[in-house]
N, C-alpha and C. Protein backbone atom coordinates (compact mmCIF):
# COMPACT_ATOMS: atom_id res chain seq x y z
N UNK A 1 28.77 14.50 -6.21
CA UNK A 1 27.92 13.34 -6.39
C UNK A 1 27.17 13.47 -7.71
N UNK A 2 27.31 12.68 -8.73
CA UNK A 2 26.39 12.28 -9.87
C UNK A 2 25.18 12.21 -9.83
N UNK A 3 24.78 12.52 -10.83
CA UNK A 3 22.78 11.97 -11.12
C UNK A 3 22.32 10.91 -10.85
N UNK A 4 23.75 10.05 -11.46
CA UNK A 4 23.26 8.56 -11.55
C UNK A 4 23.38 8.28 -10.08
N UNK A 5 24.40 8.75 -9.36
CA UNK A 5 24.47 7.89 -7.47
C UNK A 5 22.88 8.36 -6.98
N UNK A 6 22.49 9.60 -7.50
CA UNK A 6 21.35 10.32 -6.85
C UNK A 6 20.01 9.22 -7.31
N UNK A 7 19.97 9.00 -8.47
CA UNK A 7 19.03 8.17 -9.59
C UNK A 7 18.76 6.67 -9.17
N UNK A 8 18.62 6.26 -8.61
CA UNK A 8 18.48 4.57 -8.56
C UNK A 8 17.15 4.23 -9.13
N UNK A 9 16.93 2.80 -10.02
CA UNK A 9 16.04 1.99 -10.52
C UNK A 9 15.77 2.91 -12.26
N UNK A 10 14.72 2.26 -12.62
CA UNK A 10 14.62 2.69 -14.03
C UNK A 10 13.04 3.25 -14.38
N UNK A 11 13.46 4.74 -14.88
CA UNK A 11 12.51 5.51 -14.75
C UNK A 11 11.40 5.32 -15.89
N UNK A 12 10.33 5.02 -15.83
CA UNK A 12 9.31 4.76 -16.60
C UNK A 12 7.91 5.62 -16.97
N UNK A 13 8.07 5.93 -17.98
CA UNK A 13 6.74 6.70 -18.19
C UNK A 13 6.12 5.70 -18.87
N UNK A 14 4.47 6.09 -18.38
CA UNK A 14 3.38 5.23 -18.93
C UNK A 14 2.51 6.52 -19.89
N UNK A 15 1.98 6.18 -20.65
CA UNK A 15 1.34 6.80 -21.69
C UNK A 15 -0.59 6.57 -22.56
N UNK A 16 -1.53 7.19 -21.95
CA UNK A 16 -2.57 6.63 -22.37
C UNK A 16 -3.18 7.98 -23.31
N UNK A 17 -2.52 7.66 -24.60
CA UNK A 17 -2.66 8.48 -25.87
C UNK A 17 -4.64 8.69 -26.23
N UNK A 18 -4.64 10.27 -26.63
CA UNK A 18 -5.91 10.77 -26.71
C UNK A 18 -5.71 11.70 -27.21
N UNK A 19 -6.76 12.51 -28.21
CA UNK A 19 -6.37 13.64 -28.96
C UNK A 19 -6.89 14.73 -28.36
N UNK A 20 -7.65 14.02 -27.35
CA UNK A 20 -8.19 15.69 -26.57
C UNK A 20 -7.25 15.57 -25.10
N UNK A 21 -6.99 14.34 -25.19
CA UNK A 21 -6.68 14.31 -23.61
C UNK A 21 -5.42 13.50 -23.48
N UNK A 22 -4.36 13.47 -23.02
CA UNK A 22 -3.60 12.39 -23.30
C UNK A 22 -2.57 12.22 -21.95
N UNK A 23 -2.83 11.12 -21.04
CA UNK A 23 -2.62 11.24 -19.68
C UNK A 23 -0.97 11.00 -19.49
N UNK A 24 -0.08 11.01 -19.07
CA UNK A 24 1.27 10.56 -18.65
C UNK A 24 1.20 10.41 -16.79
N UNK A 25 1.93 9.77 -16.71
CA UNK A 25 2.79 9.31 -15.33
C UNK A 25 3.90 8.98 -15.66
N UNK A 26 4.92 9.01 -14.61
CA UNK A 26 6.22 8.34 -14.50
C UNK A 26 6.54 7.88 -13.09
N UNK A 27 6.79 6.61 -13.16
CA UNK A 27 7.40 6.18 -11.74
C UNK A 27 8.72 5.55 -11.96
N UNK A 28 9.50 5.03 -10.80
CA UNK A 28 10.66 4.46 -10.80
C UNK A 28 10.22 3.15 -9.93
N UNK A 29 10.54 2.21 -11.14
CA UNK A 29 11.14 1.02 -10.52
C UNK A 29 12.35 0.42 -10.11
N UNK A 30 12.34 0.21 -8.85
CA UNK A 30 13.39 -0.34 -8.22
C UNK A 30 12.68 -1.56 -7.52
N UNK A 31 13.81 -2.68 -8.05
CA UNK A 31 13.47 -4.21 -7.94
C UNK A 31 11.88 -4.74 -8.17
N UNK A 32 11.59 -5.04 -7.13
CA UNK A 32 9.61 -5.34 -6.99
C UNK A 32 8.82 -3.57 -6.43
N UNK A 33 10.02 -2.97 -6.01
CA UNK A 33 8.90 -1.66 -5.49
C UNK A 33 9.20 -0.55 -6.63
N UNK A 34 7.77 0.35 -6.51
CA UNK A 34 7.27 1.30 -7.61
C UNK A 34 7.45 2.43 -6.57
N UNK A 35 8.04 3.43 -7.27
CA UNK A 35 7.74 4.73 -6.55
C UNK A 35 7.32 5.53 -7.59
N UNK A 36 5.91 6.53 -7.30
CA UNK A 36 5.42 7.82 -7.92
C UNK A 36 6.37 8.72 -8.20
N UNK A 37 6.42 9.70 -9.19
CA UNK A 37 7.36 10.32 -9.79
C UNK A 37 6.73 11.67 -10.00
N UNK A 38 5.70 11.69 -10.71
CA UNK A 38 5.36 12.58 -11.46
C UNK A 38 3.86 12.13 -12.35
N UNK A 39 3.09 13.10 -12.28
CA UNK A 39 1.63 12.75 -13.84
C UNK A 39 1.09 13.68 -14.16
N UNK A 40 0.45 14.05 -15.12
CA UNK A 40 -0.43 14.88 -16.14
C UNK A 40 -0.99 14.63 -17.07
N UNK A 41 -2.17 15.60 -17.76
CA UNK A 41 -2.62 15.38 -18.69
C UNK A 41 -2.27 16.21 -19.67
N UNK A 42 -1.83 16.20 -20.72
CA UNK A 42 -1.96 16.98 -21.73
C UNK A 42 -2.79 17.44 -22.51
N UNK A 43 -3.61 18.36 -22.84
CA UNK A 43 -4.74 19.05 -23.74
C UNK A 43 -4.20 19.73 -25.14
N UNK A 44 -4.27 19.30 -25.89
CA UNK A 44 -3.95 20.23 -27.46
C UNK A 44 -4.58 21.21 -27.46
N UNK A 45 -4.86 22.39 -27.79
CA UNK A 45 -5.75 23.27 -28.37
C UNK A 45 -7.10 22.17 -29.31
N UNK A 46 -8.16 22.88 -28.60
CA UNK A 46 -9.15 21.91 -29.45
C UNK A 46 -9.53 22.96 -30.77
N UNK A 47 -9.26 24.05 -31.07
CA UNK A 47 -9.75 25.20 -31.72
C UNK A 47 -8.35 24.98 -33.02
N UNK A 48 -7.31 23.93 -32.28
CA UNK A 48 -6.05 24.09 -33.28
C UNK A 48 -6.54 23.19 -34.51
N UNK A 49 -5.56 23.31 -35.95
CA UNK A 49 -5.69 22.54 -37.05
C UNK A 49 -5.16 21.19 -36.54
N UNK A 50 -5.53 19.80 -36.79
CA UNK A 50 -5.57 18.45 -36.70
C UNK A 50 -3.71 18.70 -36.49
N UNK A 51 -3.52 19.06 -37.65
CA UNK A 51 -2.05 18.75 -37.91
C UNK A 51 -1.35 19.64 -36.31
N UNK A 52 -1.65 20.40 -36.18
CA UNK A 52 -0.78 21.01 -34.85
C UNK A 52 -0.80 20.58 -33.84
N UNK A 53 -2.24 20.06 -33.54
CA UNK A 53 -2.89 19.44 -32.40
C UNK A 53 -2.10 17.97 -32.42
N UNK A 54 -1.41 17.16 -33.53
CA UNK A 54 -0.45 16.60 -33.30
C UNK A 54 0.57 16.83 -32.93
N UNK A 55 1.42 17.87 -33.48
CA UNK A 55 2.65 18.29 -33.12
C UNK A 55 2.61 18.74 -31.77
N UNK A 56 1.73 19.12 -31.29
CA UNK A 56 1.44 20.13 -30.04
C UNK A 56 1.82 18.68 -29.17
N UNK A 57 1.28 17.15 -29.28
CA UNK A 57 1.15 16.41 -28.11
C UNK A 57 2.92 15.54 -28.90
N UNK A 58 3.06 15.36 -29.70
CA UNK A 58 4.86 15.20 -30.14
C UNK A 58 5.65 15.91 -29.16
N UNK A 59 5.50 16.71 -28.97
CA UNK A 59 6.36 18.13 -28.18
C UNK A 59 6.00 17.96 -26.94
N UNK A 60 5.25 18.09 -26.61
CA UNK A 60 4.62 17.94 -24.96
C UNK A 60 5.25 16.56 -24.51
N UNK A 61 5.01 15.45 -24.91
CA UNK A 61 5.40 14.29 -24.60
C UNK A 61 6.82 14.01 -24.76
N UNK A 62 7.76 14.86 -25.27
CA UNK A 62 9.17 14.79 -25.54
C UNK A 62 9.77 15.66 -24.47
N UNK A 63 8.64 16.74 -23.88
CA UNK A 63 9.16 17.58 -22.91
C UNK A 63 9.10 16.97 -21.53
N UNK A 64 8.24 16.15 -21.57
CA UNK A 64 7.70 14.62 -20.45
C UNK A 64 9.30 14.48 -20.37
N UNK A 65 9.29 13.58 -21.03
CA UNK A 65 10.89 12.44 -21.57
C UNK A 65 11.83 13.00 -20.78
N UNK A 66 12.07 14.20 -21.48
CA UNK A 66 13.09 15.28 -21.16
C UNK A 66 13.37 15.57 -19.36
N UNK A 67 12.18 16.28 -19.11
CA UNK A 67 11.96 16.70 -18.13
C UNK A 67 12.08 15.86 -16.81
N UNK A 68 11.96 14.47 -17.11
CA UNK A 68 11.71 13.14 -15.52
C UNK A 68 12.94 12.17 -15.97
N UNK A 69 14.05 12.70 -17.38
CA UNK A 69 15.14 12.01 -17.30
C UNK A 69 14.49 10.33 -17.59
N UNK A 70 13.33 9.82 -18.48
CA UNK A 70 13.07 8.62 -18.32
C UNK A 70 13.62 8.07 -18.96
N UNK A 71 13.92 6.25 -18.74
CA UNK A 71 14.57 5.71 -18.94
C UNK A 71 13.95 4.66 -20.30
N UNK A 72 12.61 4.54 -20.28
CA UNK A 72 11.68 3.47 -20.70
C UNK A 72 10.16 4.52 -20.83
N UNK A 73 9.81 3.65 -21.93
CA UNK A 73 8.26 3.83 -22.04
C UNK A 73 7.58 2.99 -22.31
N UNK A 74 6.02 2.97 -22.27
CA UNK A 74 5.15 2.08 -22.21
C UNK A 74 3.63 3.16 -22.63
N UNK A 75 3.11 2.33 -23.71
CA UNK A 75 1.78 2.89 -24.34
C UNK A 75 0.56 2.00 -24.50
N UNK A 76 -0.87 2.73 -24.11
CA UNK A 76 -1.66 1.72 -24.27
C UNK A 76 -1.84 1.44 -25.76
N UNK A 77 -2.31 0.43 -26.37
CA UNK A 77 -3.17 -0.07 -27.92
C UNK A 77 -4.28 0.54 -28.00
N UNK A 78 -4.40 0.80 -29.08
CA UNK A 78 -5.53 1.58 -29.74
C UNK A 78 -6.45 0.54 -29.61
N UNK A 79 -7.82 1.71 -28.61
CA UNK A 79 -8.78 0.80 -28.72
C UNK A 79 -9.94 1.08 -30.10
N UNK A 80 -10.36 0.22 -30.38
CA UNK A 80 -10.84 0.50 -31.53
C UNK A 80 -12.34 0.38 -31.47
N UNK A 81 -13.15 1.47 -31.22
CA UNK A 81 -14.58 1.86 -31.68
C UNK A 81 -15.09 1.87 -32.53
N UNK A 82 -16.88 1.97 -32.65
CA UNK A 82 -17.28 1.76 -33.46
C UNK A 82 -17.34 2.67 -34.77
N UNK A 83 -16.80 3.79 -34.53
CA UNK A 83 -16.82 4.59 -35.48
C UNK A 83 -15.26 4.82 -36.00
N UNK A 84 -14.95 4.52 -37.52
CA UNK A 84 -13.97 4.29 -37.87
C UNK A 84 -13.12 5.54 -37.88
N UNK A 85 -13.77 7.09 -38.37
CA UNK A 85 -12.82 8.50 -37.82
C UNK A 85 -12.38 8.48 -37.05
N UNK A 86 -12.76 7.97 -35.89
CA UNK A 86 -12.61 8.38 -34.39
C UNK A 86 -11.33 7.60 -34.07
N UNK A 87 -11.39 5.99 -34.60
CA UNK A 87 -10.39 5.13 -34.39
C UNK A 87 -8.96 5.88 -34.90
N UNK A 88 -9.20 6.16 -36.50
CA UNK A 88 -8.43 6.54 -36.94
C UNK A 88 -7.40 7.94 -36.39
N UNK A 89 -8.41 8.44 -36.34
CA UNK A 89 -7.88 10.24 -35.32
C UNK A 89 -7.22 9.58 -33.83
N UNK A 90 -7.84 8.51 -33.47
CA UNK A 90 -6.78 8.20 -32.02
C UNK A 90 -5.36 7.74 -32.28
N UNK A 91 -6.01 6.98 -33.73
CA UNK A 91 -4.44 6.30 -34.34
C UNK A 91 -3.36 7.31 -34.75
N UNK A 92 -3.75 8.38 -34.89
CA UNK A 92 -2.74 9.65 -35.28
C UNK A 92 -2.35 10.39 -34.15
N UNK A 93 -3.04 10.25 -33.01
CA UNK A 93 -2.42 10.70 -31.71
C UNK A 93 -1.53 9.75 -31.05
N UNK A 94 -1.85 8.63 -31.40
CA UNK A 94 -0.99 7.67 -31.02
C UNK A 94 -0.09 7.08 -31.35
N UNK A 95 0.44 8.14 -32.36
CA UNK A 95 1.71 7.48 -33.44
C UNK A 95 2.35 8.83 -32.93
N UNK A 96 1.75 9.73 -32.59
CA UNK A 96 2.87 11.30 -32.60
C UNK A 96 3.02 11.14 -30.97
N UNK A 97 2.19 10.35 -29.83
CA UNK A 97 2.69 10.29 -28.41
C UNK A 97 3.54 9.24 -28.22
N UNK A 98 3.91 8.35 -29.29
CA UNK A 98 4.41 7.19 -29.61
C UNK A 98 6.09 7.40 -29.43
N UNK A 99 5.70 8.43 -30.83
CA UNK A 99 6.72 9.37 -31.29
C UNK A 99 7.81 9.92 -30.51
N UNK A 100 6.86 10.39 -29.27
CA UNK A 100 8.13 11.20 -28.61
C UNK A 100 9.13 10.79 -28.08
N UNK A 101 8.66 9.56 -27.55
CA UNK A 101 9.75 9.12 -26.44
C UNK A 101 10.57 8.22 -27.18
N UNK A 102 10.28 7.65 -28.74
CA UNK A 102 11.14 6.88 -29.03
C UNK A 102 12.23 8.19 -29.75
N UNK A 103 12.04 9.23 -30.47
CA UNK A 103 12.81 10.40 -30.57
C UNK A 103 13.86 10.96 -29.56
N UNK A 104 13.45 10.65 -28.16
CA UNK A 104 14.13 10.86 -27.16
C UNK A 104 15.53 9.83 -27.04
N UNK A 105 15.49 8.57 -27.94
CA UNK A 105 16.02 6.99 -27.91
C UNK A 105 15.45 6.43 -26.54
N UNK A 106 14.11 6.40 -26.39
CA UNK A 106 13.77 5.35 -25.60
C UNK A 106 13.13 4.46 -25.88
N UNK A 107 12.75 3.20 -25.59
CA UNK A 107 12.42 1.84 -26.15
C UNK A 107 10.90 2.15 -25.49
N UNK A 108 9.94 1.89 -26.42
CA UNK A 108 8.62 1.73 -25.86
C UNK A 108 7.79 0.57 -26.11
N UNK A 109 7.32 0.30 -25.12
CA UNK A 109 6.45 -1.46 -25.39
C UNK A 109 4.91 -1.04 -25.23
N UNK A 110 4.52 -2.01 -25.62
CA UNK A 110 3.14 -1.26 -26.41
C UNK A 110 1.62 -2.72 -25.02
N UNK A 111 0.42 -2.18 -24.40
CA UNK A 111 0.38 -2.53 -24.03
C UNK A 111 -0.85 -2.53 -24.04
N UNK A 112 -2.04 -3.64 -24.56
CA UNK A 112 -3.49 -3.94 -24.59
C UNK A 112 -4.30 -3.60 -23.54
N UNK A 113 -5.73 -2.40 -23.55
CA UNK A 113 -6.23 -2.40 -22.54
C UNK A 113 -6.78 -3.33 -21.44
N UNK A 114 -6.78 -4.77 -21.88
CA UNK A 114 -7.51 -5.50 -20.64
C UNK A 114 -5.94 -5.81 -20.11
N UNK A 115 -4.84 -5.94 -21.06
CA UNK A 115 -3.87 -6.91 -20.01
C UNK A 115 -3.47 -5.66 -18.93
N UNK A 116 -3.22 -4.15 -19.28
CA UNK A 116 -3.23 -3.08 -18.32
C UNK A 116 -4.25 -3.08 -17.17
N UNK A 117 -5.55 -3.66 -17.24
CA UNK A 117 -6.58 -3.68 -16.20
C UNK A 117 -6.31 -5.03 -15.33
N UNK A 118 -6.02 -6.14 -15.87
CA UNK A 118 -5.90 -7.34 -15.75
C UNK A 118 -4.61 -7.26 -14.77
N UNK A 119 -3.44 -6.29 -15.24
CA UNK A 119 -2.12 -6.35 -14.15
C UNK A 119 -2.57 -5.13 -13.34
N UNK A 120 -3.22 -4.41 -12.62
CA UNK A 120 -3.13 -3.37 -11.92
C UNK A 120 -4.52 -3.61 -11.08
N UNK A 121 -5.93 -4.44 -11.98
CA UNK A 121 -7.12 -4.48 -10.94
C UNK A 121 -7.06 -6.03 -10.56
N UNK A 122 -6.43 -6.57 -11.50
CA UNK A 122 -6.78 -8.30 -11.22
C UNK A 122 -7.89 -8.57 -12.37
N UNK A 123 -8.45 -7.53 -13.38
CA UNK A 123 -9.03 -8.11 -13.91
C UNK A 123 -9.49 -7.53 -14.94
N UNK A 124 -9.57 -8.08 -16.22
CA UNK A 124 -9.32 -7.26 -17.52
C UNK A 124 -10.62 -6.60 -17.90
N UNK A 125 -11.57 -6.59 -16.94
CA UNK A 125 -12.56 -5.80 -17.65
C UNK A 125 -13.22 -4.98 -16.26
N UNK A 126 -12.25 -4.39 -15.75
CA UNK A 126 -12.31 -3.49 -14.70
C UNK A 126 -12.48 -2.30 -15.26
N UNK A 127 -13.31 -1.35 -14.24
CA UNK A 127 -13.92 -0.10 -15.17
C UNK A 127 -12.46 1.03 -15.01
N UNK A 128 -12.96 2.63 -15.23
CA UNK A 128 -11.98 3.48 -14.63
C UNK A 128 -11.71 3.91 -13.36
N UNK A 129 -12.69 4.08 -12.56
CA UNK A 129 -13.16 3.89 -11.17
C UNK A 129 -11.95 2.82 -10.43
N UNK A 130 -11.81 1.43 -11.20
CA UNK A 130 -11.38 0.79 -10.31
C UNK A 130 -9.77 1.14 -10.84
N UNK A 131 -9.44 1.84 -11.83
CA UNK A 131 -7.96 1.88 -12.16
C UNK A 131 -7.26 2.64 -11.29
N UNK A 132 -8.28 3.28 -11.22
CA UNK A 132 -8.02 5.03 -10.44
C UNK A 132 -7.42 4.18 -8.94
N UNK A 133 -8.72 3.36 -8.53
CA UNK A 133 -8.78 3.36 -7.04
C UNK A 133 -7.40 2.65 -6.49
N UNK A 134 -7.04 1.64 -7.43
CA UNK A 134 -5.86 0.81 -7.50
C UNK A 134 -3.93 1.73 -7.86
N UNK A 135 -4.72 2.38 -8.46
CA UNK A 135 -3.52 3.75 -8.60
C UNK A 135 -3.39 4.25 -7.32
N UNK A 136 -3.79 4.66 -6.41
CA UNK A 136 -4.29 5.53 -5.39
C UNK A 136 -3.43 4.05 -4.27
N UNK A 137 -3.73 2.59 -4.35
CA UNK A 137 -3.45 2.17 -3.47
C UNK A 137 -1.81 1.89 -3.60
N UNK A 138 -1.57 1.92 -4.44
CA UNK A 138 -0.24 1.17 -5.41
C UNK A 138 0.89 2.49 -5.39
N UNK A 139 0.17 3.77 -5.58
CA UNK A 139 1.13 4.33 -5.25
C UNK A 139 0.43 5.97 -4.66
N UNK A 140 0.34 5.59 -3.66
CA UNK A 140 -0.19 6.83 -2.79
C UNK A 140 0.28 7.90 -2.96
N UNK A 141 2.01 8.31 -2.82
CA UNK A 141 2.42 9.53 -2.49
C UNK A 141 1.49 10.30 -4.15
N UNK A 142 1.50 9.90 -5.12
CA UNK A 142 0.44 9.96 -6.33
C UNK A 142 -1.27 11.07 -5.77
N UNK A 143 -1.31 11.00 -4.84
CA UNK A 143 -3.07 11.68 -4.18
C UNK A 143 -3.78 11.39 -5.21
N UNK A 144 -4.62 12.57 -5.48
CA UNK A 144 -5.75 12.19 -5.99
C UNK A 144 -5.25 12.31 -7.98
N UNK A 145 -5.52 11.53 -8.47
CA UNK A 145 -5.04 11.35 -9.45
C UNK A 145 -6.44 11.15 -10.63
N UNK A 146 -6.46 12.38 -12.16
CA UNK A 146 -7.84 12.41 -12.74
C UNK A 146 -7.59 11.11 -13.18
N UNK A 147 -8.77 10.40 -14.09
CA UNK A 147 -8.97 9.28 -14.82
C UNK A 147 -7.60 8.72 -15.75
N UNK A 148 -7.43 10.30 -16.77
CA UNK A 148 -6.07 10.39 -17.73
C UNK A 148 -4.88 9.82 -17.58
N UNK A 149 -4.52 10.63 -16.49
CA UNK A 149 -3.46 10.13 -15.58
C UNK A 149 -3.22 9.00 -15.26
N UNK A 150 -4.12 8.62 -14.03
CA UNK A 150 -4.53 7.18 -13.91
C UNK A 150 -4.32 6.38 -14.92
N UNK A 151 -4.71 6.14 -16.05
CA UNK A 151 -4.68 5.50 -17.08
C UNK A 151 -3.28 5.48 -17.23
N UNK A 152 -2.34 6.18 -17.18
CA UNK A 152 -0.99 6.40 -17.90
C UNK A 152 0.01 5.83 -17.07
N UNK A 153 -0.32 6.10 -15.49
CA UNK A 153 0.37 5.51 -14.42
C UNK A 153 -0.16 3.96 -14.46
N UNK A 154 -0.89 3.72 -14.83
CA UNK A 154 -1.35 2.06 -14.81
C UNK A 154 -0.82 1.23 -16.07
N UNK A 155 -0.41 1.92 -17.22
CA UNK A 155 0.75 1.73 -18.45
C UNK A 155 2.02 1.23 -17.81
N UNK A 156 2.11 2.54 -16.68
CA UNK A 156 3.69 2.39 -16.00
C UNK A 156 3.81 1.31 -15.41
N UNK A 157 2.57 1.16 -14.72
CA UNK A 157 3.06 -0.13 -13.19
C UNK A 157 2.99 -0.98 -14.22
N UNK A 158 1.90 -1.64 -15.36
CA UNK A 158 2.15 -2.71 -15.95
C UNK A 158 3.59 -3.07 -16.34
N UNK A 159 3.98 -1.91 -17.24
CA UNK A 159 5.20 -2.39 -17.96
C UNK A 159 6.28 -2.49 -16.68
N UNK A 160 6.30 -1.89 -15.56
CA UNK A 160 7.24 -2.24 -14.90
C UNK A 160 6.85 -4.00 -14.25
N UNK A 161 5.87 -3.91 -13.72
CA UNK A 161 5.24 -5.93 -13.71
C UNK A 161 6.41 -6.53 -14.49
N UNK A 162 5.94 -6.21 -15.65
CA UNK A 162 6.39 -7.28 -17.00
C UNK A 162 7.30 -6.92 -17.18
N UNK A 163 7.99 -5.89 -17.55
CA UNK A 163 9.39 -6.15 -17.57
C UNK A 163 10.55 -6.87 -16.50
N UNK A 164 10.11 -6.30 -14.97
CA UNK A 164 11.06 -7.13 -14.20
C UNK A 164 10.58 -8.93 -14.84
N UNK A 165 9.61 -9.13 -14.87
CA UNK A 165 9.45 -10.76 -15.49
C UNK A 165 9.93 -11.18 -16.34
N UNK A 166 10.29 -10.74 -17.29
CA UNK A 166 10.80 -10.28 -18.59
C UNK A 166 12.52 -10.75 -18.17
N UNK A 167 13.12 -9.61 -17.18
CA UNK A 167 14.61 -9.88 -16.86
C UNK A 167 14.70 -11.08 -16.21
N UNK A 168 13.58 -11.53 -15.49
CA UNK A 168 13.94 -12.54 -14.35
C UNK A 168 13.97 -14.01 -15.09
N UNK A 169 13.04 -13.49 -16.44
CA UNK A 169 13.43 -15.27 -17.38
C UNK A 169 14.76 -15.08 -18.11
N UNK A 170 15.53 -13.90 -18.39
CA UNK A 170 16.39 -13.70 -18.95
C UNK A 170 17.50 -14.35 -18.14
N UNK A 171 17.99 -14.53 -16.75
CA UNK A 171 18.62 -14.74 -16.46
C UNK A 171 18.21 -16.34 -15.89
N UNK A 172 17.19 -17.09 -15.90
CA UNK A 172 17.01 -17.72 -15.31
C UNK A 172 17.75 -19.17 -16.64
């Protein structure tokens, strides 16, 4: 028996890029239902040089890819604060977690924090508390799941939302 007879639906990692912290999930969608897969956070060395502390989350996030066989990815948008380093330094974590999975050849769609709150709480200016709590209902076998995570699995369920919508105008 094959991977693929074993494999059904299309495996999705979600991605909520951070230079100290940078959360992943992966679930599988099959048709309208989500199943939990897998999540973590990744930590760089905070003591490492800028430049490694990139490569460090390039690598980690390719070992993601690798490791759950995914099929698809999905990343949140840089949110942009008031302090322009800070923006910028997220923007460099978020081009090297970007990085990985399209290195892997996977297609990644890119995904605004309220429309991620907006498809998972009902509402785009839902706190983390409620991402979490909605993670937890959406996909239980998941337990207790940190904020990071959460965040990354709520990437996933979105893009899986929208993409089945996505196929269903395609054929319509």
């Amino acid at each position: 028996m094959t991977n693929t007879l074993i494999q059904s639906g299309t495996r999705i990692l979600g991605l909520d890029p951070g230079l100290r912290r940078t959360g992943w999930g992966v679930v599988v969608a099959e048709g309208s239902r989500l199943r939990w897969i897998a999540h973590g956070v990744i930590s760089p060395p905070e003591a490492a040089p800028f430049s490694e502390r990139l490569l460090f989350l390039l690598e980690a996030v390719g070992e993601v890819c690798t490791a759950y066989s995914c099929d698809e990815a999905a990343i949140e948008e840089v949110y942009v604060n008031m302090n322009p380093s800070s923006t910028l330094k997220l923007g460099h974590a978020r081009a090297a977690v970007m990085l990985a999975p399209a290195r892997c050849g996977l297609s990644v769609a890119e995904y605004s924090p309220n429309l991620i709150k907006k498809a998972v709480v009902g509402s785009g200016h839902a706190d983390k508390g409620q991402i979490a709590f909605m993670i937890k209902r959406l996909l239980p076998a998941a337990g207790e799941v940190k904020t990071d995570a959460a965040d990354a699995l709520a990437v996933a369920v979105t893009h899986a939302q929208l993409r089945k919508r996505a196929l269903l105008e395609m054929v319509s």
